[in-house]
Protein backbone atom coordinates (compact mmCIF):
# COMPACT_ATOMS: atom_id res chain seq x y z
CA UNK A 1 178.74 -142.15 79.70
CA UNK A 2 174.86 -143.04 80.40
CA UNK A 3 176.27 -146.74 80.99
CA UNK A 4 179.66 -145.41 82.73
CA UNK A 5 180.44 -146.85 86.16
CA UNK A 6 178.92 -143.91 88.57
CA UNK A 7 182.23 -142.58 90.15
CA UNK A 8 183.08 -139.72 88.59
CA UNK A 9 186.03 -140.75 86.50
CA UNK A 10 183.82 -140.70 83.21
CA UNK A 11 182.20 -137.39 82.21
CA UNK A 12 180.30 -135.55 79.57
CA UNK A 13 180.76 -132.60 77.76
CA UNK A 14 178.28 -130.55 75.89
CA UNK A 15 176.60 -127.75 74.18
CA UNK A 16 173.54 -126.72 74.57
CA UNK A 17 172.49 -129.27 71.67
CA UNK A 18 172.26 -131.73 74.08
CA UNK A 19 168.54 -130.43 75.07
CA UNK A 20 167.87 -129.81 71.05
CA UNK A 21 169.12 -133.74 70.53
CA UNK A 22 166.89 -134.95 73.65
CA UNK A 23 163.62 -133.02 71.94
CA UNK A 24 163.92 -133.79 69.19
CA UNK A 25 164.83 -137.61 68.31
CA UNK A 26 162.83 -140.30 69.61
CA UNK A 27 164.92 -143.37 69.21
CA UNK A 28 167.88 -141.91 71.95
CA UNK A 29 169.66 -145.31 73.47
CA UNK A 30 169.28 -143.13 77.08
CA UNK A 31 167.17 -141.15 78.76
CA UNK A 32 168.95 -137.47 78.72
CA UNK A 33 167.39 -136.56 82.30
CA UNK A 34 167.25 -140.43 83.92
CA UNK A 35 170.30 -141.34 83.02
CA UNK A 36 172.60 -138.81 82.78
CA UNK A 37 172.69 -135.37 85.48
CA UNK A 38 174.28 -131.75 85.28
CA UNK A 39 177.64 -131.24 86.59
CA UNK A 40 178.00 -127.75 86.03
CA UNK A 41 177.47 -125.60 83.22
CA UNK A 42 180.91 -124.31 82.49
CA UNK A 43 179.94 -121.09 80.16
CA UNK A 44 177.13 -119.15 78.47
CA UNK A 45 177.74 -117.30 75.02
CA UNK A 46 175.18 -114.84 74.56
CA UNK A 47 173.24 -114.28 71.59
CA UNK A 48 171.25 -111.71 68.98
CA UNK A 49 168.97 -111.76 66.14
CA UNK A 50 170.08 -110.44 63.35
CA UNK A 51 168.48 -108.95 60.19
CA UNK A 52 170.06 -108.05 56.53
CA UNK A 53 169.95 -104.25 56.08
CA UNK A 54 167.50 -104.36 53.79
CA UNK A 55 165.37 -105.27 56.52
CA UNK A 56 163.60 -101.81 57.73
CA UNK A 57 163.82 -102.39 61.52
CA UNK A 58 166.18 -101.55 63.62
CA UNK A 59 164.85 -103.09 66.77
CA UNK A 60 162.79 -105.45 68.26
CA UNK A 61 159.24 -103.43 67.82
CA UNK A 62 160.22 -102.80 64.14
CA UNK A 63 160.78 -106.16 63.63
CA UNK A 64 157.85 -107.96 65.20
CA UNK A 65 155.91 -105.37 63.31
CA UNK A 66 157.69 -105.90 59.91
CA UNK A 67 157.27 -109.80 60.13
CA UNK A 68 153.51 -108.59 60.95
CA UNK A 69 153.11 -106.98 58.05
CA UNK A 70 154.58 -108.91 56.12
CA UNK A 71 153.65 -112.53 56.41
CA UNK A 72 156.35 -114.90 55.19
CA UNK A 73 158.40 -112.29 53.67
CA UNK A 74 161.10 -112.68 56.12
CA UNK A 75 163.68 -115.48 55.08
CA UNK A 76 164.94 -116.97 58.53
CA UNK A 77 168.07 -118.66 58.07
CA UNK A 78 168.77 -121.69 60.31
CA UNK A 79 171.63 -123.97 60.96
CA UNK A 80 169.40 -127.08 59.99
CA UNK A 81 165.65 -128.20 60.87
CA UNK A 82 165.44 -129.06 64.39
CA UNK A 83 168.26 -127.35 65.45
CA UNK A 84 168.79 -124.90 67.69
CA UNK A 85 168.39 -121.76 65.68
CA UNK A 86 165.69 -123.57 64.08
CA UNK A 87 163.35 -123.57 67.77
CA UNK A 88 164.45 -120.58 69.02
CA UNK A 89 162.92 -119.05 65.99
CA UNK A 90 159.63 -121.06 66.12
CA UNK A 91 159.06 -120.14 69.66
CA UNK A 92 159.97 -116.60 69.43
CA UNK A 93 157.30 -116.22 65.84
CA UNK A 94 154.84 -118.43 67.33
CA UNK A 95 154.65 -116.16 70.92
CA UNK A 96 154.51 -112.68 68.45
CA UNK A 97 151.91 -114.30 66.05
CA UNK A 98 154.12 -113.78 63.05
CA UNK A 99 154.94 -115.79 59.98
CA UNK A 100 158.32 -116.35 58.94
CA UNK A 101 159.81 -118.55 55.90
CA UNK A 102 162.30 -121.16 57.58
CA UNK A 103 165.53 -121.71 55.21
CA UNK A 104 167.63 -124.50 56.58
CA UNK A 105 170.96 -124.86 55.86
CA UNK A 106 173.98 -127.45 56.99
CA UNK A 107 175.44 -125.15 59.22
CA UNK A 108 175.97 -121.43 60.03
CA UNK A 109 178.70 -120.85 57.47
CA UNK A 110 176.70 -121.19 54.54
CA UNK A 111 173.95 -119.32 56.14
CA UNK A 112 175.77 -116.48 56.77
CA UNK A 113 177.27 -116.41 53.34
CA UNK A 114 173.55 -116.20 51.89
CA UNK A 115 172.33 -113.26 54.94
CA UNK A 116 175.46 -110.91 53.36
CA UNK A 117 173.99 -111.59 49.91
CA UNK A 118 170.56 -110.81 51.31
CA UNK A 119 168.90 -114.14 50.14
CA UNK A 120 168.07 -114.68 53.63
CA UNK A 121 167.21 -112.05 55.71
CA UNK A 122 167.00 -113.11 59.94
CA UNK A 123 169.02 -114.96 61.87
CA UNK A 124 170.06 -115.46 65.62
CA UNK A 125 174.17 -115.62 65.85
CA UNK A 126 176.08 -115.59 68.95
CA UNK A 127 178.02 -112.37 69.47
CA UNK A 128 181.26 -113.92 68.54
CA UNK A 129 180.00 -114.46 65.19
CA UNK A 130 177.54 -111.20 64.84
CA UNK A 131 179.84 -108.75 65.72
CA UNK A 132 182.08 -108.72 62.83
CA UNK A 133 179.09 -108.67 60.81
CA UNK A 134 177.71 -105.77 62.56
CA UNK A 135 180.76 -103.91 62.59
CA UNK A 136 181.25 -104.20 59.03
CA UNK A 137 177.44 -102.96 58.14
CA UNK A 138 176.42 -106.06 56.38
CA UNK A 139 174.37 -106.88 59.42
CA UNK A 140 172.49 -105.52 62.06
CA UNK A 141 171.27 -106.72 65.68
CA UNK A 142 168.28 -105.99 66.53
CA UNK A 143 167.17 -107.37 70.18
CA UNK A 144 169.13 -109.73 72.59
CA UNK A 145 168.07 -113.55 72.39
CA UNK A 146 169.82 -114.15 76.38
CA UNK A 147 168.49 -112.96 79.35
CA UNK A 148 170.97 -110.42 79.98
CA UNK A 149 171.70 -107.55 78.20
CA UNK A 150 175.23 -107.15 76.83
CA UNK A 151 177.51 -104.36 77.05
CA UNK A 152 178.34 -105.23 73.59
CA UNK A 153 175.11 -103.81 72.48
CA UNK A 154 174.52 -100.73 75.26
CA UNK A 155 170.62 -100.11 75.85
CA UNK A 156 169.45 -102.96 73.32
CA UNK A 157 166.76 -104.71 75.55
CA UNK A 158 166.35 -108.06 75.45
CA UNK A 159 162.91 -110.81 74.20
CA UNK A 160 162.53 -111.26 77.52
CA UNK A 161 162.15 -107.33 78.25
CA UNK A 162 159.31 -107.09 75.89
CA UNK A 163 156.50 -109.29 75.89
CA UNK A 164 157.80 -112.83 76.37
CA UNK A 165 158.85 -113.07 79.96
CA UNK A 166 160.36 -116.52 80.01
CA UNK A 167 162.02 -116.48 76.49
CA UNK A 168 165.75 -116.74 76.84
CA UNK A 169 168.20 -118.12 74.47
CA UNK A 170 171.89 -118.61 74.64
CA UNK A 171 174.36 -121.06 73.92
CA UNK A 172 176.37 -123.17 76.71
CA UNK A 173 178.63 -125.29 77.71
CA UNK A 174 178.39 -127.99 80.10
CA UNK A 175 179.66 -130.96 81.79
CA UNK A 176 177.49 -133.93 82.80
CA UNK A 177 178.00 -137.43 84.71
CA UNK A 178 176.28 -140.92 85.11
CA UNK A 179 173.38 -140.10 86.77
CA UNK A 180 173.95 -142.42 89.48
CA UNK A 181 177.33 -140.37 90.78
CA UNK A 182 176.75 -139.55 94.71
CA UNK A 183 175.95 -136.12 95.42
CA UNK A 184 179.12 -135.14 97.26
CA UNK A 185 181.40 -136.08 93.96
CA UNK A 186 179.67 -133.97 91.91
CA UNK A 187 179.68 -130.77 94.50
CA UNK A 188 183.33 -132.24 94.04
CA UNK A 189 183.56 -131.17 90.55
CA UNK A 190 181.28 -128.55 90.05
CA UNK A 191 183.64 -126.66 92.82
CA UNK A 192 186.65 -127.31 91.44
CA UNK A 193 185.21 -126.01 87.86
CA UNK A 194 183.95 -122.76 89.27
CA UNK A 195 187.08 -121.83 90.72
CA UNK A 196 188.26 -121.43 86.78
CA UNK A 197 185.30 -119.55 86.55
CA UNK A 198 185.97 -116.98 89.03
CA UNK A 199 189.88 -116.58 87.56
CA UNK A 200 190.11 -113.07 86.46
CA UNK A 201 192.29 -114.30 83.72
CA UNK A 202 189.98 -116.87 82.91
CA UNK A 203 187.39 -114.70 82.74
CA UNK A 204 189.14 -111.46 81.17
CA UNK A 205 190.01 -114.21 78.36
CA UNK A 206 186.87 -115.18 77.75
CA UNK A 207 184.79 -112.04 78.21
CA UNK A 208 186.31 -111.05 74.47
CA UNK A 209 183.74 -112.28 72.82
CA UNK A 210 181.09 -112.27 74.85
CA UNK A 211 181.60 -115.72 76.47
CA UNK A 212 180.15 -115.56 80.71
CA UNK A 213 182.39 -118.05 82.35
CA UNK A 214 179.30 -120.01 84.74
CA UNK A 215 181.15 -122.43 87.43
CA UNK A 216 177.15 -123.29 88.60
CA UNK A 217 176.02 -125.89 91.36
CA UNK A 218 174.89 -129.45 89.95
CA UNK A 219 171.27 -128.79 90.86
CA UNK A 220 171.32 -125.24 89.12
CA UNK A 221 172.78 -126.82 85.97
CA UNK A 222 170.00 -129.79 86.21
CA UNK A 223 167.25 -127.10 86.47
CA UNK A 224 168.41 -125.59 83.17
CA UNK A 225 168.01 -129.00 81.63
CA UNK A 226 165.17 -129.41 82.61
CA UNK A 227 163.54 -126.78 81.76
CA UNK A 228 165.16 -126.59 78.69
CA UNK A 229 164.08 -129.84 77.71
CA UNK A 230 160.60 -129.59 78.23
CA UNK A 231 160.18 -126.38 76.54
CA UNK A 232 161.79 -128.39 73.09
CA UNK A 233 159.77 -130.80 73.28
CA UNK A 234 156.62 -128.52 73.92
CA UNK A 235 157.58 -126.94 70.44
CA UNK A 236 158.71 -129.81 68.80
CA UNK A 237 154.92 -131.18 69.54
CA UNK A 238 152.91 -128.39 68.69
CA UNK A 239 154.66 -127.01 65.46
CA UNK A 240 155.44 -131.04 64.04
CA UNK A 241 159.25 -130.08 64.01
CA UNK A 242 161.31 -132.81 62.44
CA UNK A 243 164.92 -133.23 63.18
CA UNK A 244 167.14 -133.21 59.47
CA UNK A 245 168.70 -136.69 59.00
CA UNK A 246 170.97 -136.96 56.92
């Protein structure tokens, strides 16, 4: 797509790994903010942390203060080294000053399988997959990882609600372009997106689980990018964070 001819016919689209990917591996045959630019970011799926019951905390303050006490007690289950879960973890134990033990696994399914057998003991999920869990008792949430709140969870406050202004998490989809398509083609296509957005049966279908249907402008979605980007690579520097390769 980075080499595509820049006229809108060719198209990318992606999760929010794209800023993990762009962090985190040197060697990339493009530049992920040169040569490629936001579209529109199509959807956000908000997410939780989420602790084992034998974990005694049942929110955010209890947990910090757990992990406090409690240096490297806390298994914190990942979906791989340098993924996503992976960062969102460092950053949110390096801004509280605690010390968690990072287990990394090849994907969420076999994490989860070891946080209901209590091997592991924290993880983020998105709601779709936490609230079975939580339903069922074998998990619990314990703070919001987005910037909103959900009405999933009524009154549970999110990171960004106590102590760490800026930290917001959440997976999303997006579509980008060649980054040498002409402004008005991709107002184009970021308008025609958004009007899916704003479908009330689009959005009643989606809002199930969670999922916030977006529809934003090109230069919103290339903000998030950004800003996302830098902030992974920030982390990536300071804590040595090494991508797994398989």
């Amino acid at each position: 797509v980075a080499k595509a001819a820049p006229d809108g016919h060719t198209l990318l689209v992606v999760t929010s790994g794209y800023s993990i990917t762009a962090a985190t591996y040197r060697d990339l045959p493009y530049d992920p903010l040169r040569d490629l630019t936001g579209v529109t970011m199509t959807l956000k799926r908000p997410t939780v942390l989420m602790v084992h019951p034998s974990v005694p905390a049942a929110n955010y303050e209890e947990y910090v203060a757990y992990a406090r006490a409690n240096p490297g007690r806390i298994n914190f289950g990942t979906s791989g080294a340098g993924g996503l879960y992976h960062l969102m973890g460092t950053w949110l134990h390096s801004e509280t000053k605690t010390q968690v033990t990072f287990v990394h696994y090849k994907g969420a399914a076999p994490m989860f399988v070891d946080m209901v057998a209590g091997r592991v003991q924290a993880s983020p999920a998105s709601l779709f997959n936490a609230l079975p869990y939580v339903k069922a008792g074998k998990m619990r949430a314990v703070v919001i990882l987005s910037r909103e709140r959900s009405p999933f969870f009524p009154g549970m406050k999110t990171v960004a609600e106590q102590g760490i202004p800026d930290y917001e998490y959440a997976a999303w989809g997006g579509v980008l372009a060649p980054a040498a398509v002409p402004a008005a083609i991709l107002n184009r296509l970021a308008g025609e997106t958004a009007r899916y957005a704003r479908d009330p049966a689009m959005v009643a279908q989606y809002s199930a689980d969670g999922t916030v249907l977006v529809g934003s402008t090109p230069a919103e979605f290339q903000k998030v990018l950004v800003a996302e980007i830098t902030r992974w690579r920030r982390l990536v520097n300071e804590n040595g964070i090494q991508p797994e390769l398989e």
